[in-house]
C-alpha atoms as a PDB file:
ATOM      1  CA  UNK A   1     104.020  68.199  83.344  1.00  0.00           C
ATOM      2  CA  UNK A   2     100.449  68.552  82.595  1.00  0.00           C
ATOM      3  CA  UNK A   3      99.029  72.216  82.590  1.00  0.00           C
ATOM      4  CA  UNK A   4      95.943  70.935  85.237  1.00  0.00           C
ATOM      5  CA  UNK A   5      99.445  69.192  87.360  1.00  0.00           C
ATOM      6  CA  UNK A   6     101.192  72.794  87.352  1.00  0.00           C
ATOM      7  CA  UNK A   7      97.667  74.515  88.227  1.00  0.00           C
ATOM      8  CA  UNK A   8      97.515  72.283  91.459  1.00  0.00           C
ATOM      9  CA  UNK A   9     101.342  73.135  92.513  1.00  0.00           C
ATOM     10  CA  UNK A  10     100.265  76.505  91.920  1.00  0.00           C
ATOM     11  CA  UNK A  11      97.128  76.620  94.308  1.00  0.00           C
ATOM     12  CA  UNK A  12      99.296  74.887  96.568  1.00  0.00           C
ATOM     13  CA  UNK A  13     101.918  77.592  97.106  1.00  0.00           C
ATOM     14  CA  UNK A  14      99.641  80.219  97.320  1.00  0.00           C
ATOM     15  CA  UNK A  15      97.178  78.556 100.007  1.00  0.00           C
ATOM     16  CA  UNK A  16     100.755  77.791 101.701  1.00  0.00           C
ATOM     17  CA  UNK A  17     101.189  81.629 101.418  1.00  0.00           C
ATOM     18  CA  UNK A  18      98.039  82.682 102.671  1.00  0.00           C
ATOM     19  CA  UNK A  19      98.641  80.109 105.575  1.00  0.00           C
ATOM     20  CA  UNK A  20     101.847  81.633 106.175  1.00  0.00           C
ATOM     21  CA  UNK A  21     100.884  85.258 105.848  1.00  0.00           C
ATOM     22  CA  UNK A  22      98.130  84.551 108.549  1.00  0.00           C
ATOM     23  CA  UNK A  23     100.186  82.657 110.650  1.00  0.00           C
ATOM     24  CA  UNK A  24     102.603  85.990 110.383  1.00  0.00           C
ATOM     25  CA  UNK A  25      99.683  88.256 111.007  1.00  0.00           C
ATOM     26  CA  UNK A  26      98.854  86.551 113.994  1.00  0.00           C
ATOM     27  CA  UNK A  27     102.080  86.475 115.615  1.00  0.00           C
ATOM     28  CA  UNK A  28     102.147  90.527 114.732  1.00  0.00           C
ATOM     29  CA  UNK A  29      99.108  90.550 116.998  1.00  0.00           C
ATOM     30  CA  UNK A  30     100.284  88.237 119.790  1.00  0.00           C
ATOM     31  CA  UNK A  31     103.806  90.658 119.960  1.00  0.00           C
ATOM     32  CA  UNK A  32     101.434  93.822 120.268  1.00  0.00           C
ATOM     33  CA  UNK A  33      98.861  92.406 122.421  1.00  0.00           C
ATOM     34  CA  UNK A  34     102.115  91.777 124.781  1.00  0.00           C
ATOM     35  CA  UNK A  35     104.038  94.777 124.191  1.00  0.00           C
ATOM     36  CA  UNK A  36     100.482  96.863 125.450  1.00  0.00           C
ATOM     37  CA  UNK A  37     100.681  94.580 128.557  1.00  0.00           C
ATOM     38  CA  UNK A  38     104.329  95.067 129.475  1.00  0.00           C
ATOM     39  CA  UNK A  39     103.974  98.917 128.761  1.00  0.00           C
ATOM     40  CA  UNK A  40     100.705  98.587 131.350  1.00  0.00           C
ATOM     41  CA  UNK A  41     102.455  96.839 133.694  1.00  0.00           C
ATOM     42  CA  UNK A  42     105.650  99.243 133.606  1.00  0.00           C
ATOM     43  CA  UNK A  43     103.407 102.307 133.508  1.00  0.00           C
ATOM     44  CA  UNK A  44     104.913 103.529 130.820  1.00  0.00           C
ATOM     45  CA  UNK A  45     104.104 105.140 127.410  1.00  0.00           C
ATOM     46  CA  UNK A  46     103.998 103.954 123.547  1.00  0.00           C
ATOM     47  CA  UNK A  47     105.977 106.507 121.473  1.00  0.00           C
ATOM     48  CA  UNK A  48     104.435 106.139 117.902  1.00  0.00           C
ATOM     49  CA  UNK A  49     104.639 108.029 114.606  1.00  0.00           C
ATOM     50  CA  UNK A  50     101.956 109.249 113.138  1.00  0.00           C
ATOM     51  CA  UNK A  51     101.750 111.436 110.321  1.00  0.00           C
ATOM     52  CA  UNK A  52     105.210 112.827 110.509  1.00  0.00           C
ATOM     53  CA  UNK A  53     104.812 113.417 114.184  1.00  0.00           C
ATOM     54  CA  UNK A  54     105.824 111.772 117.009  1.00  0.00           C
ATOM     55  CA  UNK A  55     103.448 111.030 119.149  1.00  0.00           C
ATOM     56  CA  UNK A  56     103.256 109.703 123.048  1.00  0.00           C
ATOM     57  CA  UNK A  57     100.118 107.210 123.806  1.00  0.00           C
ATOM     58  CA  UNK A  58      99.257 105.343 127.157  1.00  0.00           C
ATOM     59  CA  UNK A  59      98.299 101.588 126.269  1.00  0.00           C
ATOM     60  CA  UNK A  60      94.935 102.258 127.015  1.00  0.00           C
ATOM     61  CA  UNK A  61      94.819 105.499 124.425  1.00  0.00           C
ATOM     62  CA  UNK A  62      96.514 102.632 122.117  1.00  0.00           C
ATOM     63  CA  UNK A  63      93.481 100.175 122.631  1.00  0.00           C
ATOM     64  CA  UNK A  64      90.728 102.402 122.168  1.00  0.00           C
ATOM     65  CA  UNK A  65      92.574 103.735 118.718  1.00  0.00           C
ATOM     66  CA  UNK A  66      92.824 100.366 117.562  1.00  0.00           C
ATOM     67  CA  UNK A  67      89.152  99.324 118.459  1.00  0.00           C
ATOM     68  CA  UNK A  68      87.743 102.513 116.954  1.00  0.00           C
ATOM     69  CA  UNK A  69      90.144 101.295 114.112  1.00  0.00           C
ATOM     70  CA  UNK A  70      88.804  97.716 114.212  1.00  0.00           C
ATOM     71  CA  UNK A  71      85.480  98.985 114.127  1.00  0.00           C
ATOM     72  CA  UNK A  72      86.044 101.114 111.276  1.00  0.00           C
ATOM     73  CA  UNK A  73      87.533  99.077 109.096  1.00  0.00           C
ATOM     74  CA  UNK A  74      84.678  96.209 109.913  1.00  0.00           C
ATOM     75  CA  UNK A  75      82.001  99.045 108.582  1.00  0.00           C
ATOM     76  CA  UNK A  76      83.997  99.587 105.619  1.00  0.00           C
ATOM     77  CA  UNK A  77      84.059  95.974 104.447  1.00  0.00           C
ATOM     78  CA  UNK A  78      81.328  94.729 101.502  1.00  0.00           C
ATOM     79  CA  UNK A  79      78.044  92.720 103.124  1.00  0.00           C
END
């Protein structure tokens, strides 16, 4: 096998991996997206560890942490 052959199988397993790490990523997102829905609709609360402690959060507390997260993390990325 030529080296340029084995350079293409490469870049093709690791744009598979990407694909599948996104396609991961997004189901993550979809599972949490309906997890904050069923805990809405239930009225009840997400218990969550953070730093060492446990912690008790409404799903609405949970969606304005993870959009001041969101936006946080945008500000932090390079222009």
């Amino acid at each position: 096998m030529k080296d340029s052959e084995n350079s293409n199988i490469t870049m093709t397993t690791i744009e598979e991996q990407i694909a599948l790490k996104d396609k991961i990523m997004a189901g993550f997102d979809l599972v949490y997206q309906r997890l904050l829905e069923f805990k809405k609709q239930k009225k009840s609360v997400l218990v969550v560890m953070e730093e060492g402690e446990i912690v008790f959060l409404t799903p609405e507390e949970a969606e304005k942490r993870d959009e001041l997260e969101r936006q946080q993390s945008s500000d932090t990325l390079p222009q």
